[in-house]
Each structure stands twice: as structure tokens, then as C-alpha cells.
N, C-alpha and C. Protein backbone atom coordinates (compact mmCIF):
# COMPACT_ATOMS: atom_id res chain seq x y z
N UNK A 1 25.99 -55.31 -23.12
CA UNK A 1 25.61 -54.23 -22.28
C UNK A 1 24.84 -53.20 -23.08
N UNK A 2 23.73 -52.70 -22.31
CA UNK A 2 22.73 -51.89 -23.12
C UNK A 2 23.74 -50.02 -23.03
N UNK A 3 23.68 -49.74 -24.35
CA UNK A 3 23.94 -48.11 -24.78
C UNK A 3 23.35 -47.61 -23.57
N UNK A 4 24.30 -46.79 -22.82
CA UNK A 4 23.58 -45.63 -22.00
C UNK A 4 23.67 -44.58 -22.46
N UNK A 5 22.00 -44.23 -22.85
CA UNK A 5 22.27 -42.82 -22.99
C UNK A 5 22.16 -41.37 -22.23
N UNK A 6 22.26 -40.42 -22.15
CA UNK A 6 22.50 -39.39 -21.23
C UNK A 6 21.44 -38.92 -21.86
N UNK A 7 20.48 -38.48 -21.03
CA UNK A 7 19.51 -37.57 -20.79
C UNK A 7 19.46 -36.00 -20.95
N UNK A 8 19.13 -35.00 -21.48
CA UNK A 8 19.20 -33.58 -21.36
C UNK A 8 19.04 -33.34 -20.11
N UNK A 9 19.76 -32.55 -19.77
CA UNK A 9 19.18 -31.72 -18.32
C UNK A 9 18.20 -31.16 -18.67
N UNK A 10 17.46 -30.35 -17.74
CA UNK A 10 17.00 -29.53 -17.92
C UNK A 10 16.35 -29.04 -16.14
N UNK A 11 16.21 -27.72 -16.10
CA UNK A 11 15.77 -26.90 -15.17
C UNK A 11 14.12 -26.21 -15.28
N UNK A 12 13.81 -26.85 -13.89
CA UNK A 12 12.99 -26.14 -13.50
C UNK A 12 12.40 -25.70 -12.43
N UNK A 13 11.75 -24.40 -13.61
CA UNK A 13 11.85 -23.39 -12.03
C UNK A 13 10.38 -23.36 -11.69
N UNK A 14 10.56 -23.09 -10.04
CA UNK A 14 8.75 -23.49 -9.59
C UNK A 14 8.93 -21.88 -8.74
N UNK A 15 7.77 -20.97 -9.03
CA UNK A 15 7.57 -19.85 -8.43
C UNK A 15 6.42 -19.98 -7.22
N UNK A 16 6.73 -19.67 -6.23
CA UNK A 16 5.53 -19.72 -5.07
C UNK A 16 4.87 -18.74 -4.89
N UNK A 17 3.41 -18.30 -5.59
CA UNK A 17 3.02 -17.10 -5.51
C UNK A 17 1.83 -17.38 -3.92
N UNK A 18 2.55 -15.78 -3.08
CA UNK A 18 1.33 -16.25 -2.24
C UNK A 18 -0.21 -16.00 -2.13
N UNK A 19 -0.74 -16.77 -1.58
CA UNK A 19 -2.51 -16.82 -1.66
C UNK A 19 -2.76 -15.42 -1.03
N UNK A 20 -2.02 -14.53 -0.79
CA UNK A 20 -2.83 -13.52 -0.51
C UNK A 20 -3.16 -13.19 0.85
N UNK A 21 -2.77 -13.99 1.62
CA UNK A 21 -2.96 -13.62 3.44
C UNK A 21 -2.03 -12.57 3.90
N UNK A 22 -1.32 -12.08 3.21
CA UNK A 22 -0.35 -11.17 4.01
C UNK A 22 -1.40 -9.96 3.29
N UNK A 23 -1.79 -9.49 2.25
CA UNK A 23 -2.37 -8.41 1.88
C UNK A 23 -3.88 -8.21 2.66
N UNK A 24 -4.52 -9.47 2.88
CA UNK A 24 -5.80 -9.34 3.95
C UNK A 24 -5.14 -8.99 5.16
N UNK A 25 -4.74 -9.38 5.92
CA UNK A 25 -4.05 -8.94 7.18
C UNK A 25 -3.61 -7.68 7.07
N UNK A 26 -2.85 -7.30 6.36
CA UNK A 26 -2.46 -5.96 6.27
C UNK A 26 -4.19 -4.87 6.36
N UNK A 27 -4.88 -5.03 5.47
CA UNK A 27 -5.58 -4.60 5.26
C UNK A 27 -6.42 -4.29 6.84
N UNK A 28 -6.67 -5.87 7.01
CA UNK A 28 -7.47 -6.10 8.46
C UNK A 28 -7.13 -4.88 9.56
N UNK A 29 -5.33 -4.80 9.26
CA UNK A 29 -4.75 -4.45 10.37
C UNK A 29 -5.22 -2.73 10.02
N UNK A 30 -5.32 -2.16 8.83
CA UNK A 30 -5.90 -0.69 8.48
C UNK A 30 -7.03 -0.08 9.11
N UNK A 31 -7.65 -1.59 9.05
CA UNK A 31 -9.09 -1.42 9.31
C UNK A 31 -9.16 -1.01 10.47
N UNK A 32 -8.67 -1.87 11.61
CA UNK A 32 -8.44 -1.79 12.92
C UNK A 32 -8.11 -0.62 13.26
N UNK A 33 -6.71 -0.52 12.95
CA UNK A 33 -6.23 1.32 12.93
C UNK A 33 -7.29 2.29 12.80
N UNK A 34 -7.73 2.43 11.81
CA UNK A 34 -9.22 3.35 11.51
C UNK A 34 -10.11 3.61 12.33
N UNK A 35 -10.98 2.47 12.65
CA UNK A 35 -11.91 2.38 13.79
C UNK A 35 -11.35 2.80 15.39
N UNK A 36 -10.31 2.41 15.22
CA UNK A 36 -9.79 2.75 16.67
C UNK A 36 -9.45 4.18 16.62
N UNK A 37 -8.85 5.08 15.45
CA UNK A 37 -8.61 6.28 15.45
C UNK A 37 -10.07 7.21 15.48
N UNK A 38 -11.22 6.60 14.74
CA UNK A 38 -12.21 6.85 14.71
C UNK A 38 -12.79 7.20 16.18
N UNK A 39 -12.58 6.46 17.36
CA UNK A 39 -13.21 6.36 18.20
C UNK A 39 -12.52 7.43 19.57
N UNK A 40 -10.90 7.03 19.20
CA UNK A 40 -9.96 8.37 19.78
C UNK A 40 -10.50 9.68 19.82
N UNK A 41 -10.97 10.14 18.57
CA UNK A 41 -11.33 11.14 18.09
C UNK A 41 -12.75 11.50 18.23
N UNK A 42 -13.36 11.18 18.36
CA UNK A 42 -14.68 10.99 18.54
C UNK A 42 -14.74 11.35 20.13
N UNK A 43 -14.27 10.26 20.74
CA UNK A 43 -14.05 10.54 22.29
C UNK A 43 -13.45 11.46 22.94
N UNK A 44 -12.40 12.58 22.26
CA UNK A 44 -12.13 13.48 22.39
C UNK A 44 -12.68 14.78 22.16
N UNK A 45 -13.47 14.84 21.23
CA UNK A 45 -14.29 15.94 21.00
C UNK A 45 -15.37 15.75 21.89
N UNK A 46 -16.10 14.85 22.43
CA UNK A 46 -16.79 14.88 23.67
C UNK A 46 -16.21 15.23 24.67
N UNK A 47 -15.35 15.17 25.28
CA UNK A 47 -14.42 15.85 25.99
C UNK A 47 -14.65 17.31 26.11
N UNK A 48 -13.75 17.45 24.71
CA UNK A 48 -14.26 19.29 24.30
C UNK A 48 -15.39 19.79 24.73
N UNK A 49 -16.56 18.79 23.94
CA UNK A 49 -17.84 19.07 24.23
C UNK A 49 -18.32 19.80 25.89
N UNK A 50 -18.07 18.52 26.18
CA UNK A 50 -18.40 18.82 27.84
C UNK A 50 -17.96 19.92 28.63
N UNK A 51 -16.02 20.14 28.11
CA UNK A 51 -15.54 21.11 28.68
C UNK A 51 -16.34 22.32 28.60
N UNK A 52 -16.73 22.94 27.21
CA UNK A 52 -16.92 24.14 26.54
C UNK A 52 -18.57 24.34 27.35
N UNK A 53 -18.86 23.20 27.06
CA UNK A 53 -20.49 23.24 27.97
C UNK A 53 -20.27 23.42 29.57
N UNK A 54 -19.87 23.17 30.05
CA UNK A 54 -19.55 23.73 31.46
C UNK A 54 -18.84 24.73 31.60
N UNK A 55 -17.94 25.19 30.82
CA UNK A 55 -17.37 26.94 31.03
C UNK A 55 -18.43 27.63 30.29
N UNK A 56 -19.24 27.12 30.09
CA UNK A 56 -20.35 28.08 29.46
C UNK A 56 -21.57 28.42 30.39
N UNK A 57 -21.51 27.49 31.47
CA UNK A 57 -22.43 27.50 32.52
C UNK A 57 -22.06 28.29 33.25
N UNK A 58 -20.44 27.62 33.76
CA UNK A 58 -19.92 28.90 34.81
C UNK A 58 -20.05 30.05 34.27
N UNK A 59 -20.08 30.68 32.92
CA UNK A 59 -19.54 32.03 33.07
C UNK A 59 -20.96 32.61 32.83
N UNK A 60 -21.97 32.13 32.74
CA UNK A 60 -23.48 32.58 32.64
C UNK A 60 -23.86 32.59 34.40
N UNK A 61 -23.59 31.50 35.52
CA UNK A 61 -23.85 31.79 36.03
C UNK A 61 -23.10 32.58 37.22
N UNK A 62 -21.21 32.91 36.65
CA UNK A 62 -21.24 34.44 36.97
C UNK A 62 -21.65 35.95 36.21
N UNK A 63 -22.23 35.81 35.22
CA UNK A 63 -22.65 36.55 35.10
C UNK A 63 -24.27 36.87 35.93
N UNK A 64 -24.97 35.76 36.23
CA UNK A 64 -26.13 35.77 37.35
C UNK A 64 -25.45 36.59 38.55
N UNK A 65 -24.62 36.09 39.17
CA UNK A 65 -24.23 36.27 40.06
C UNK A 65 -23.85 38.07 40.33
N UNK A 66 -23.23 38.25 39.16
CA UNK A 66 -23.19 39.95 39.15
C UNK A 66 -24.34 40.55 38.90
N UNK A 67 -24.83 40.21 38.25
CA UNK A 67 -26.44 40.85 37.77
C UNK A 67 -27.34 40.70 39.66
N UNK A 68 -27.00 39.91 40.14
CA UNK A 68 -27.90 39.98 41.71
C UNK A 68 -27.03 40.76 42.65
N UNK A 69 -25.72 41.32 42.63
CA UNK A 69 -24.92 41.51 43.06
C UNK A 69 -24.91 43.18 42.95
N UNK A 70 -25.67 43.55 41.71
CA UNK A 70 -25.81 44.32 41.02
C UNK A 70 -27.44 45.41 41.49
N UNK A 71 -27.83 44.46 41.73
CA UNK A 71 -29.57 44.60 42.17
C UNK A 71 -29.35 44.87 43.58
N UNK A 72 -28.55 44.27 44.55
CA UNK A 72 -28.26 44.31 45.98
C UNK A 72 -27.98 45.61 46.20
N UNK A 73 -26.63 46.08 45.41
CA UNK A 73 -26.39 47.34 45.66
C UNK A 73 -27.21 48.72 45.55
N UNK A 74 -27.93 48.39 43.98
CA UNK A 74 -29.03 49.29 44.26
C UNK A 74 -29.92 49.61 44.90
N UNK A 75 -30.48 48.20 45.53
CA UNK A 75 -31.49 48.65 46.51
C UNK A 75 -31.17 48.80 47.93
N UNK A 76 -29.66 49.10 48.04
CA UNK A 76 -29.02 49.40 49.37
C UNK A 76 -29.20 50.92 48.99
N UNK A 77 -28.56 51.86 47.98
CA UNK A 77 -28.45 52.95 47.65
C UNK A 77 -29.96 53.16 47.95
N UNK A 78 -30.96 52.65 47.02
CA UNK A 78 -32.17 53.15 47.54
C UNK A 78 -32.68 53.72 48.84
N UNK A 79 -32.39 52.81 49.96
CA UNK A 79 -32.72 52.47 51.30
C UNK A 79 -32.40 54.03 51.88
């Protein structure tokens, strides 16, 4: 019968590093966030925009409105 001999153990260790798809995605997902906050914001100050531009109309054209209102009376006093 042939000598059996015993072998060393030995251990090994296998590390799984990942390729990196969870840090692109993440990233992707920033990106997304951004642009979309970008556009929130953006779209809101047009908003503003518009508001501020139309209370700016109204109050010019009450101020027309008194200024003719203004002219009426005088040329009633005239009369």
C-alpha cells in the first residue's frame, strides 16, 4: 500500500471588488436630481417673473386711471 501523505491546508481568500456600477448610478442618479432641481427653479422664477410683471401693469395702469380721473375733475371745476 502506497504512503499517504497529508497535504497542507491551506486557505484562500478571494475578495470581490465591485466594477463600479453602484458608484455610476449613484452618480447618474445626482445628475438627475440636479437637472431636475435646475428646472424647478428656473420654472419658478418665471412664475415670479410674470407675477411681478403684471402687478406692475396693474398698478401703472391704476395709476392711468387716477391721472384721467384726475383731469375729469378739473375740467368739471373749470366748467
Amino acid at each position: 500500500m502506497a504512503d499517504y501523505q497529508e497535504r497542507p491546508t491551506t486557505t484562500t481568500v478571494i475578495e470581490k471588488r465591485g466594477g463600479g456600477g453602484t458608484m455610476v448610478a449613484v452618480l447618474l442618479l445626482v445628475v438627475v436630481v440636479a437637472i431636475a432641481a435646475f428646472f424647478l427653479i428656473s420654472s419658478q422664477t418665471r412664475k415670479d417673473s410674470a407675477v411681478e410683471s403684471a402687478a406692475s401693469q396693474v398698478g401703472q395702469a391704476a395709476s392711468d386711471v387716477g391721472a384721467a380721473a384726475r383731469d375729469a375733475a378739473g375740467s368739471l371745476k373749470n366748467e
